[in-house]
Protein backbone atom coordinates (compact mmCIF):
# COMPACT_ATOMS: atom_id res chain seq x y z
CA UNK A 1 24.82 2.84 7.84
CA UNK A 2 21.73 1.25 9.69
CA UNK A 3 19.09 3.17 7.33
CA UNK A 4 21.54 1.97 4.01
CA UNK A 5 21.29 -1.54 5.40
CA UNK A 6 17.46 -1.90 6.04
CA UNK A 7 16.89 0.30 2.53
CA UNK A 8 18.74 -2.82 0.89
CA UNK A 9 16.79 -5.28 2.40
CA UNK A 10 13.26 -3.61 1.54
CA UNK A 11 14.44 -3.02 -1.51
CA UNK A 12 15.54 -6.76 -1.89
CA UNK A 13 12.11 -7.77 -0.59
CA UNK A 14 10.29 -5.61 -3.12
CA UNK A 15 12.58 -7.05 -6.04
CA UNK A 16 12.36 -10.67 -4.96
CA UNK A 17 7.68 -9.77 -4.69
CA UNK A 18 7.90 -9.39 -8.70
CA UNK A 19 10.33 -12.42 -9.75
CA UNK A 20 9.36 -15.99 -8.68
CA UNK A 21 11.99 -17.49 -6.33
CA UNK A 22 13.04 -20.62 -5.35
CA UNK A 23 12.91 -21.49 -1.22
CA UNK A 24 16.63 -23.27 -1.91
CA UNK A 25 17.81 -20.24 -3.46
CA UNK A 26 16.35 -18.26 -0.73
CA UNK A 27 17.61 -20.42 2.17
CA UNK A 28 21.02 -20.52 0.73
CA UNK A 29 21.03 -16.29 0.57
CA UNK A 30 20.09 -16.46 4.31
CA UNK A 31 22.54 -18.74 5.22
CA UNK A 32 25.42 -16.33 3.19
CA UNK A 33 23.54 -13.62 4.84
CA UNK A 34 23.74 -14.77 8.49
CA UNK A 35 27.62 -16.54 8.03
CA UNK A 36 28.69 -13.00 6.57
CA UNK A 37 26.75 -10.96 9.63
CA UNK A 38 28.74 -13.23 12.42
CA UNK A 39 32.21 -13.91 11.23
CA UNK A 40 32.67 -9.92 9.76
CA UNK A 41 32.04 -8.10 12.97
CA UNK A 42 33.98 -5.34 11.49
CA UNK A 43 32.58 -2.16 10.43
CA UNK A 44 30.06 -2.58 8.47
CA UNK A 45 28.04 -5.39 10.02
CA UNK A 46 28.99 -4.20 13.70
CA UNK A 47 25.36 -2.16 14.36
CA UNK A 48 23.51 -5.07 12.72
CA UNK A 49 20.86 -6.04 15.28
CA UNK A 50 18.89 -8.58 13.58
CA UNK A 51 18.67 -10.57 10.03
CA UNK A 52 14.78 -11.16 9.80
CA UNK A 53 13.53 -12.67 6.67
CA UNK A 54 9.67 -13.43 5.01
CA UNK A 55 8.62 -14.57 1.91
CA UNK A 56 5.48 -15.73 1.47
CA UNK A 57 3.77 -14.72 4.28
CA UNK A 58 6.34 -16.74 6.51
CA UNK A 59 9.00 -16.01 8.53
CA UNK A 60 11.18 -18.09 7.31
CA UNK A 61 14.20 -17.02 9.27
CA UNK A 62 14.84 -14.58 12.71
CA UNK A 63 18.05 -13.87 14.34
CA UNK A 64 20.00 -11.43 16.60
CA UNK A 65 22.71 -10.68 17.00
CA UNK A 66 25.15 -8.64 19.52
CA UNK A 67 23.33 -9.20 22.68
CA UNK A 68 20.30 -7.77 21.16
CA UNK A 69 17.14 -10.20 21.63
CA UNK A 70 13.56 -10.41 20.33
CA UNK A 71 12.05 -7.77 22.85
CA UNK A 72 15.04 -5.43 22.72
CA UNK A 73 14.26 -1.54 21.90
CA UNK A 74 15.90 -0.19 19.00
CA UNK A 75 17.51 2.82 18.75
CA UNK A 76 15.98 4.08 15.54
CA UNK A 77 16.03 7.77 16.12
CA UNK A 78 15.22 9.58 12.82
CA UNK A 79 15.47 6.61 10.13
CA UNK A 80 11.66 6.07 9.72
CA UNK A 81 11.66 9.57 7.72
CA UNK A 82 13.98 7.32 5.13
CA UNK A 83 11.67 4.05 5.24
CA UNK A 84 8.19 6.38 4.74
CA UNK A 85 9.56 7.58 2.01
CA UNK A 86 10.86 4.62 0.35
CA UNK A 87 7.42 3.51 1.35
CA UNK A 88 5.42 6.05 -0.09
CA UNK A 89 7.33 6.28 -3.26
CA UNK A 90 6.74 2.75 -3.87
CA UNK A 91 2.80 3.32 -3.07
CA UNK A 92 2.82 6.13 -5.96
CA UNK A 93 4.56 4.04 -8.48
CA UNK A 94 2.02 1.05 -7.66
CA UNK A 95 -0.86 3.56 -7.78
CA UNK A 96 -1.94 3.21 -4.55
CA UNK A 97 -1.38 7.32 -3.60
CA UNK A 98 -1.71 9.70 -6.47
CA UNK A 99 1.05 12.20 -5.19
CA UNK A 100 2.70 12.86 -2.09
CA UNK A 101 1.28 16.39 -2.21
CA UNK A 102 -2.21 15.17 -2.69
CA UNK A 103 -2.26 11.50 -0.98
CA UNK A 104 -6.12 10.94 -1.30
């Protein structure tokens, strides 16, 4: 659930990189964001450590949640195989790798 979670938001952020956005439209998706995250502890926003959120080259909104604070280790066990990939399939598409069996 964690790795489908923080796959949405890159995903989000990579979607939101190629259309122009307005702040109030972005401020107002943080706010649904964070109101949705605290009053539905239920089962699928019960792991959610933090909402962290940049545009522009800004953070332009950080909170945690469940006891968890700023310094807090994360149990993140095997989902960076998930987010390298995402990663690296975005770096092909852009150009920046030719393949991921010949990266150079």
């Amino acid at each position: 659930m964690k790795i489908l979670i923080f796959s949405v938001l890159i995903l989000i952020t990579v979607n939101l990189k190629s259309q122009s956005i307005q702040v109030s439209d972005l401020d107002s998706a943080i706010a649904t964001a964070d109101r949705l995250i605290e009053t539905n502890p239920g089962v699928f926003f019960r792991n959610v450590e933090s909402l962290i959120v940049s545009y522009d080259g800004l953070t332009r909104f950080e909170r945690y949640y469940n006891g968890i604070h700023r310094d807090s280790l994360h149990h993140i066990q095997s989902q960076t195989k998930s987010i390298v990939s995402l990663l690296l399939g975005i770096a092909i598409d852009k150009g920046f790798v030719q393949s991921e069996d010949n990266p150079a």
